[in-house]
N, C-alpha and C. Protein backbone atom coordinates (compact mmCIF):
# COMPACT_ATOMS: atom_id res chain seq x y z
N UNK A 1 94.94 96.52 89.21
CA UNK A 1 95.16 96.04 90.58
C UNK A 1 96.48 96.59 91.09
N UNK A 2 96.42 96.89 92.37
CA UNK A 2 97.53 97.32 92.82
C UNK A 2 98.82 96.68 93.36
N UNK A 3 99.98 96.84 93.18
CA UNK A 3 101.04 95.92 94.13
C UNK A 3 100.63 95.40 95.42
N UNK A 4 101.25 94.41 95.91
CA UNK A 4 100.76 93.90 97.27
C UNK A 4 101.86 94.54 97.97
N UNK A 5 101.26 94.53 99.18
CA UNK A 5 102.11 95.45 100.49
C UNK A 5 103.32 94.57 100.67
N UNK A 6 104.49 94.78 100.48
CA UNK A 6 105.39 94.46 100.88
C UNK A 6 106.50 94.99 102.46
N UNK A 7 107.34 94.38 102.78
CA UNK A 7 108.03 94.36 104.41
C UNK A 7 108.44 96.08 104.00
N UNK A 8 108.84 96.43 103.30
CA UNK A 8 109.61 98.27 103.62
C UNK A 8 108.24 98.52 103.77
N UNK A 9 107.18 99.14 103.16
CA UNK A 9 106.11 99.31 103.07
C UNK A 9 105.28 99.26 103.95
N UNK A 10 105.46 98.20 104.61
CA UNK A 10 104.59 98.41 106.02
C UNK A 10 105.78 98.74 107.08
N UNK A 11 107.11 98.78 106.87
CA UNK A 11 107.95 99.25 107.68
C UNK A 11 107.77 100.69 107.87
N UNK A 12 107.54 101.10 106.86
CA UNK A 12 107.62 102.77 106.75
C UNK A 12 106.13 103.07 107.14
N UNK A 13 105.03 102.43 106.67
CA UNK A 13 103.68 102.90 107.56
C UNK A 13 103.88 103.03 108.80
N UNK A 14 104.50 101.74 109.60
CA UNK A 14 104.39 101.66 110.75
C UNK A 14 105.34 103.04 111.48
N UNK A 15 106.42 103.17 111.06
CA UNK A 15 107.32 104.29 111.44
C UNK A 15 106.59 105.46 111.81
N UNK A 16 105.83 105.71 110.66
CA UNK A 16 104.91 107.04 110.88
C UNK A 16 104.10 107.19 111.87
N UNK A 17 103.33 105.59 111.76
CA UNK A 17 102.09 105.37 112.97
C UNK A 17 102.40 105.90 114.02
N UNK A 18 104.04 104.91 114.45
CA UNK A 18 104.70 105.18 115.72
C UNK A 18 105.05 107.16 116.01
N UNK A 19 105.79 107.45 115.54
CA UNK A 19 105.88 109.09 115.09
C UNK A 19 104.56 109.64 115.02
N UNK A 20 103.63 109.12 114.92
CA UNK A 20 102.42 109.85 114.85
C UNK A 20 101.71 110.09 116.00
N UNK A 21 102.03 108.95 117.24
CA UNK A 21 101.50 108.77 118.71
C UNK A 21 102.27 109.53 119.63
N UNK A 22 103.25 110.44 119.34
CA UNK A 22 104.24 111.25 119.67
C UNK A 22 103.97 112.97 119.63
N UNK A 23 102.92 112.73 117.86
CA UNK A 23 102.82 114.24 118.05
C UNK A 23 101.92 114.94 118.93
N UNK A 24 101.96 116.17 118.75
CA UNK A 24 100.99 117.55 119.76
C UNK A 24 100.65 118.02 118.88
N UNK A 25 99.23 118.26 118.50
CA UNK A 25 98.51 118.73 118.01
C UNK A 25 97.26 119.57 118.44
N UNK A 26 96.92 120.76 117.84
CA UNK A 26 95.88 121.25 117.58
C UNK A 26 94.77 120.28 117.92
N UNK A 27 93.64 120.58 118.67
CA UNK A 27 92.38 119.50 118.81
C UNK A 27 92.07 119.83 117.14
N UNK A 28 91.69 120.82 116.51
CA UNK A 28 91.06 120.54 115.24
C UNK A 28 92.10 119.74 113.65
N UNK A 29 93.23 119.40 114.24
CA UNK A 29 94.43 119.11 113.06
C UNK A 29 93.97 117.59 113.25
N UNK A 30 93.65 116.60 114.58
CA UNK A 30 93.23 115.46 114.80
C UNK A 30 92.49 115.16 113.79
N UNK A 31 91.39 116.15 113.45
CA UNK A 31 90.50 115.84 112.38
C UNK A 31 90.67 114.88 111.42
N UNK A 32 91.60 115.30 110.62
CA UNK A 32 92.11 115.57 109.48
C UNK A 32 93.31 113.57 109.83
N UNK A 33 93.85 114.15 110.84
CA UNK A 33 94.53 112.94 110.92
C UNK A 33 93.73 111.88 110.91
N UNK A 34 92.66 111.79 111.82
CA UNK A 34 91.51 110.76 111.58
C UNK A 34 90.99 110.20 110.51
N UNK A 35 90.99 111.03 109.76
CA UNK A 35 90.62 110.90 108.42
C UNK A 35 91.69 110.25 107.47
N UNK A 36 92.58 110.55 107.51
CA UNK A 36 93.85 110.19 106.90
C UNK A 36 94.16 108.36 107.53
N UNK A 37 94.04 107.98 108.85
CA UNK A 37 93.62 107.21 109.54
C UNK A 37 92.74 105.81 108.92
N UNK A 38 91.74 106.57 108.63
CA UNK A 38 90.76 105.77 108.42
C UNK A 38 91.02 104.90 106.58
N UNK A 39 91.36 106.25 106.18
CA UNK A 39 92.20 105.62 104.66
C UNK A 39 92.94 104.62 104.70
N UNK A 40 94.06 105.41 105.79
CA UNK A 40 95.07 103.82 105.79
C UNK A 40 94.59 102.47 105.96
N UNK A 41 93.99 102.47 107.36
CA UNK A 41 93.41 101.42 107.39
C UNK A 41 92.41 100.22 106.14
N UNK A 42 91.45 101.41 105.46
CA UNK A 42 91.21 100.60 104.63
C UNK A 42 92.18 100.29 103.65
N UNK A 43 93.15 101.03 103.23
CA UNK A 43 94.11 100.40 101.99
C UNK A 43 94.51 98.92 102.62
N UNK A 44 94.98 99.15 104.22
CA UNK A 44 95.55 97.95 104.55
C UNK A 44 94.81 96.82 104.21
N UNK A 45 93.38 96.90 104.41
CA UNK A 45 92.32 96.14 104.34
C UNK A 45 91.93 95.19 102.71
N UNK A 46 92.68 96.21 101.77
CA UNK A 46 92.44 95.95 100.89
C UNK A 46 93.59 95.42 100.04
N UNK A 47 94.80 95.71 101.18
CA UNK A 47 96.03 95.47 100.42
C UNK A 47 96.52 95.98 99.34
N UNK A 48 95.94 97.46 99.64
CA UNK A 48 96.73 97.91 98.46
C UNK A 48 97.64 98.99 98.84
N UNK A 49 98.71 98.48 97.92
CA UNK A 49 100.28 99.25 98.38
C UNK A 49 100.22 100.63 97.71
N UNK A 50 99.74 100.93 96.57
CA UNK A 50 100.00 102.20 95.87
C UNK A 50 99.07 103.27 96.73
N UNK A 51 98.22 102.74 97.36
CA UNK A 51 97.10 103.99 97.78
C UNK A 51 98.06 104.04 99.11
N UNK A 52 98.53 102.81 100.02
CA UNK A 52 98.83 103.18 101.25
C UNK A 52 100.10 103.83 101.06
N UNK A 53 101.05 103.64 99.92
CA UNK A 53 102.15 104.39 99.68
C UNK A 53 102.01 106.37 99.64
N UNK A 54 101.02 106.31 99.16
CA UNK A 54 100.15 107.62 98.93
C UNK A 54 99.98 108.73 100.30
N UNK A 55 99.20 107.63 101.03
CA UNK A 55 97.95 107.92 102.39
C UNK A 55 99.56 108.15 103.19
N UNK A 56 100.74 107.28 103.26
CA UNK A 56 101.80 107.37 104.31
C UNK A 56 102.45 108.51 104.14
N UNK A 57 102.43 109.06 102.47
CA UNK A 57 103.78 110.11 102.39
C UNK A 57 102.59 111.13 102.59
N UNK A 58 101.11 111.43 102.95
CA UNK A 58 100.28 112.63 102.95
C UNK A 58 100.76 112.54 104.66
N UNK A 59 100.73 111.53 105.44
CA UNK A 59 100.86 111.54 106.93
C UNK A 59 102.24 112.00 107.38
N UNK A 60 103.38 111.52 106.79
CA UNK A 60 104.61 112.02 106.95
C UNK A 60 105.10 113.61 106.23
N UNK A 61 104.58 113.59 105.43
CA UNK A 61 104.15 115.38 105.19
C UNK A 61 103.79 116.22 106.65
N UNK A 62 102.34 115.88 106.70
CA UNK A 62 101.81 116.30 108.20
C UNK A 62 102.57 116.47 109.65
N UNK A 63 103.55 115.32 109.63
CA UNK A 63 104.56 115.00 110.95
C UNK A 63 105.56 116.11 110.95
N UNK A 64 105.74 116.27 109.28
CA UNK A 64 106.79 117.22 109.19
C UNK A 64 106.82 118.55 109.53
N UNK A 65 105.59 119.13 109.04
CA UNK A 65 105.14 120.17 109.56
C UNK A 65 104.59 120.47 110.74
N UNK A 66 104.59 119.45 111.67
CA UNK A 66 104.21 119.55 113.18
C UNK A 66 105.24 119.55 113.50
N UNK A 67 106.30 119.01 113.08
CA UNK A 67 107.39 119.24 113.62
C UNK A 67 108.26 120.90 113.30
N UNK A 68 107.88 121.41 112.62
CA UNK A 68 108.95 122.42 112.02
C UNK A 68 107.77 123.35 112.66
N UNK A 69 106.36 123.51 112.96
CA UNK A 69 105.95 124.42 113.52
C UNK A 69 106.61 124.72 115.05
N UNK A 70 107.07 123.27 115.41
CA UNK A 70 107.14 122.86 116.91
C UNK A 70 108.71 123.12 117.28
N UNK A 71 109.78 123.28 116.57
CA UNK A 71 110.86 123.13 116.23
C UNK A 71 111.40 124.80 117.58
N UNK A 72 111.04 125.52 117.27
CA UNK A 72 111.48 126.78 117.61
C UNK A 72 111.55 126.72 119.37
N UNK A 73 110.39 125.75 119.87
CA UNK A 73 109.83 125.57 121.68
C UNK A 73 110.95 124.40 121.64
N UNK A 74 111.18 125.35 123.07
CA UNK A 74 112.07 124.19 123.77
C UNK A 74 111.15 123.38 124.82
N UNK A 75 110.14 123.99 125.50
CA UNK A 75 109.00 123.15 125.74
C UNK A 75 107.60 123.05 125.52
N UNK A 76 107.04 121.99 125.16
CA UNK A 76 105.55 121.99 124.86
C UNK A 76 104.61 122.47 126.09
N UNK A 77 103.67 123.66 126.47
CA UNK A 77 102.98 123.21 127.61
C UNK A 77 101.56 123.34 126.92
N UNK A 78 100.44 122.94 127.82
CA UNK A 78 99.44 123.71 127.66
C UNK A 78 98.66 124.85 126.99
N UNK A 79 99.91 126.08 127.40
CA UNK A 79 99.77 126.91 126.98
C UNK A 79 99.60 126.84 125.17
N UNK A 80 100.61 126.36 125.01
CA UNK A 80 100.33 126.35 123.40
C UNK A 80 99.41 125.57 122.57
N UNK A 81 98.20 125.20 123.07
CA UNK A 81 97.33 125.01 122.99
C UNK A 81 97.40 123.37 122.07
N UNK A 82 98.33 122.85 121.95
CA UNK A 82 98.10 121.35 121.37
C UNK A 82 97.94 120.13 122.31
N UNK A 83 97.67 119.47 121.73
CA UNK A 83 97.49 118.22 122.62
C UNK A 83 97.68 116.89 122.53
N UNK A 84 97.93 115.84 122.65
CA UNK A 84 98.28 114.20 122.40
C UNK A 84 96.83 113.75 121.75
N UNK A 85 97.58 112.64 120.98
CA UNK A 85 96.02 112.22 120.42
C UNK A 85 94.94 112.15 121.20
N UNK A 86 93.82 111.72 121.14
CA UNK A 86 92.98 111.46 121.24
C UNK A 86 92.65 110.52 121.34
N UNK A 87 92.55 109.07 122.51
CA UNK A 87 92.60 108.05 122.36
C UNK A 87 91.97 106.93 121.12
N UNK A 88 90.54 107.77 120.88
CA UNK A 88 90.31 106.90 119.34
C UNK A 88 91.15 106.91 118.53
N UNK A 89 92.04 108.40 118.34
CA UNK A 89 92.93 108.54 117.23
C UNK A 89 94.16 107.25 117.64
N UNK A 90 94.55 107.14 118.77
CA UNK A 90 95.52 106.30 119.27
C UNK A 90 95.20 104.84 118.71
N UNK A 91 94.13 104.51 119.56
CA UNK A 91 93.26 103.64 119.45
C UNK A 91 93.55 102.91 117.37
N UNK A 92 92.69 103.85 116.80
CA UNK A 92 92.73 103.43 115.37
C UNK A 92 94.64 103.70 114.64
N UNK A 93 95.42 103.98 115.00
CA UNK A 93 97.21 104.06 114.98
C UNK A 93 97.32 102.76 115.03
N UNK A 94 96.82 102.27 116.90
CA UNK A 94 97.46 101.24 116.97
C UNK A 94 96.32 99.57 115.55
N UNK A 95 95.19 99.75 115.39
CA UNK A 95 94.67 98.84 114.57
C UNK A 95 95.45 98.68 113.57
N UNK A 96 95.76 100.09 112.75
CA UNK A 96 96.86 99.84 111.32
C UNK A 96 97.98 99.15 111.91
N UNK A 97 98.86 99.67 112.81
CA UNK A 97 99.87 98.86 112.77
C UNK A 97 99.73 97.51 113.12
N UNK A 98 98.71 96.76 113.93
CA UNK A 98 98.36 95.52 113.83
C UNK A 98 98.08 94.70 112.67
N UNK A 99 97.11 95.37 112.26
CA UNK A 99 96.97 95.06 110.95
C UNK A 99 97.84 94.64 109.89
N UNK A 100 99.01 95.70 109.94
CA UNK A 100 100.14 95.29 109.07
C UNK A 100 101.22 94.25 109.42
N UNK A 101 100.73 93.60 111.07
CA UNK A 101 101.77 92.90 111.62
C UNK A 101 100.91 91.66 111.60
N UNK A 102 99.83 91.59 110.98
CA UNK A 102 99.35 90.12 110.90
C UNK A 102 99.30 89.26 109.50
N UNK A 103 99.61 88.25 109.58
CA UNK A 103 99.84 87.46 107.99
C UNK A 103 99.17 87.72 107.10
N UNK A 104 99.84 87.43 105.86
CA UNK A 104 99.11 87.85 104.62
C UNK A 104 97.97 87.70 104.61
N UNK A 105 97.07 88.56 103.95
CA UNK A 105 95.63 88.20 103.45
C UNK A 105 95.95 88.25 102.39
N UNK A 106 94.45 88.10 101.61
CA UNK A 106 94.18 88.65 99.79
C UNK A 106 95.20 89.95 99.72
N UNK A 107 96.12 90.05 98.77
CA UNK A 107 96.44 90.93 98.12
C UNK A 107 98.00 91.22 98.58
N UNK A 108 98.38 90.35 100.16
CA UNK A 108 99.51 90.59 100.49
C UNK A 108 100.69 89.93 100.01
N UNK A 109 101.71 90.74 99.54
CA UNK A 109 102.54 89.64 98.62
C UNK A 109 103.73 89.87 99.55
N UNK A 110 103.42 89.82 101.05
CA UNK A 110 104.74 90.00 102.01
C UNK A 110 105.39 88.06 101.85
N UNK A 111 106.41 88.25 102.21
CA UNK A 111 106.97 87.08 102.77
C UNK A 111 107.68 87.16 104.37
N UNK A 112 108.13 85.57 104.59
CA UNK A 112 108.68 85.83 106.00
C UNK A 112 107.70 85.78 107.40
N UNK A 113 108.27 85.81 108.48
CA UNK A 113 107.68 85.97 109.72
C UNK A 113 106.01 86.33 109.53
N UNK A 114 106.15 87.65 108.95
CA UNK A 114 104.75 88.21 109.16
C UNK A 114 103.79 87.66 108.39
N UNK A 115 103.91 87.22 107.27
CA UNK A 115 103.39 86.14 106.13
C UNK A 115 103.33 84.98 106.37
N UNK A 116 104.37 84.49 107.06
CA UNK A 116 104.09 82.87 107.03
C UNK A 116 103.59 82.35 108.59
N UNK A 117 103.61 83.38 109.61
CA UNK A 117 102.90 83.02 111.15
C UNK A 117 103.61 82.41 111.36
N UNK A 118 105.14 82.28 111.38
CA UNK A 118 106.03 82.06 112.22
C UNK A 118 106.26 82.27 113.71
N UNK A 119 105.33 83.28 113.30
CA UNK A 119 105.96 84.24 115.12
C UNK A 119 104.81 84.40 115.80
N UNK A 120 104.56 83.50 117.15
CA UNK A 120 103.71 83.39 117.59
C UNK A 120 103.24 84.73 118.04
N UNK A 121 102.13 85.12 118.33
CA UNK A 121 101.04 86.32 118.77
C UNK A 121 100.96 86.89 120.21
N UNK A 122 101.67 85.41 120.92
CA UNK A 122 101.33 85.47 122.62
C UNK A 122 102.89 84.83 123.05
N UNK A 123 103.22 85.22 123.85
CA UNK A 123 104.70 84.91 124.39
C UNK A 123 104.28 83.72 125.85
């Protein structure tokens, strides 16, 4: 069985998520992110920290190299043929990070706010 997701852990998923709704991409690199996507989500689902520890540093890999391809343009247009997610891709970003911002389930060994529903949902 795997460690339970703890607060850095979903701190650092979420970081990426966020960083991830930022990048320009290739329509066919989305793919791949989707996919990567869909992993996370289920680790979250399952609460398991070692696979999502895994699935985050394959996504922050990816960021990196969108970034260092991207590094040289001082501006993004059109022309260079990438593009903002894809709202499903957005769409399923924003579920993980919800996901990780709602109280423990099976397997979560967070404490605090996000664990104990301290913090109400609706202002």
């Amino acid at each position: 069985m795997s460690a339970p997701i703890g607060r850095e852990l979903a701190r650092e998923v979420q970081q990426a998520l966020r960083a991830l709704l930022d990048w320009r991409l290739p329509p066919d690199a989305w793919d791949e992110t989707g996919r990567l996507l869909t992993e996370l989500g289920a680790a979250v689902g399952r609460g398991d920290a070692e696979t999502l520890d895994a699935l985050t540093a394959r996504l922050e890999t990816s960021g990196r190299r969108v970034l260092r391809m991207g590094s040289g343009a001082q501006e993004l247009g059109a022309a260079d043929g990438k593009v903002a997610a894809p709202q499903p891709i957005r769409e399923r970003a924003v579920a993980v990070l919800h996901a990780l911002e709602r109280p423990s389930g099976p397997g979560r060994g967070d404490t605090g706010a996000a664990a104990g529903g301290a913090r109400p949902s609706r202002t």
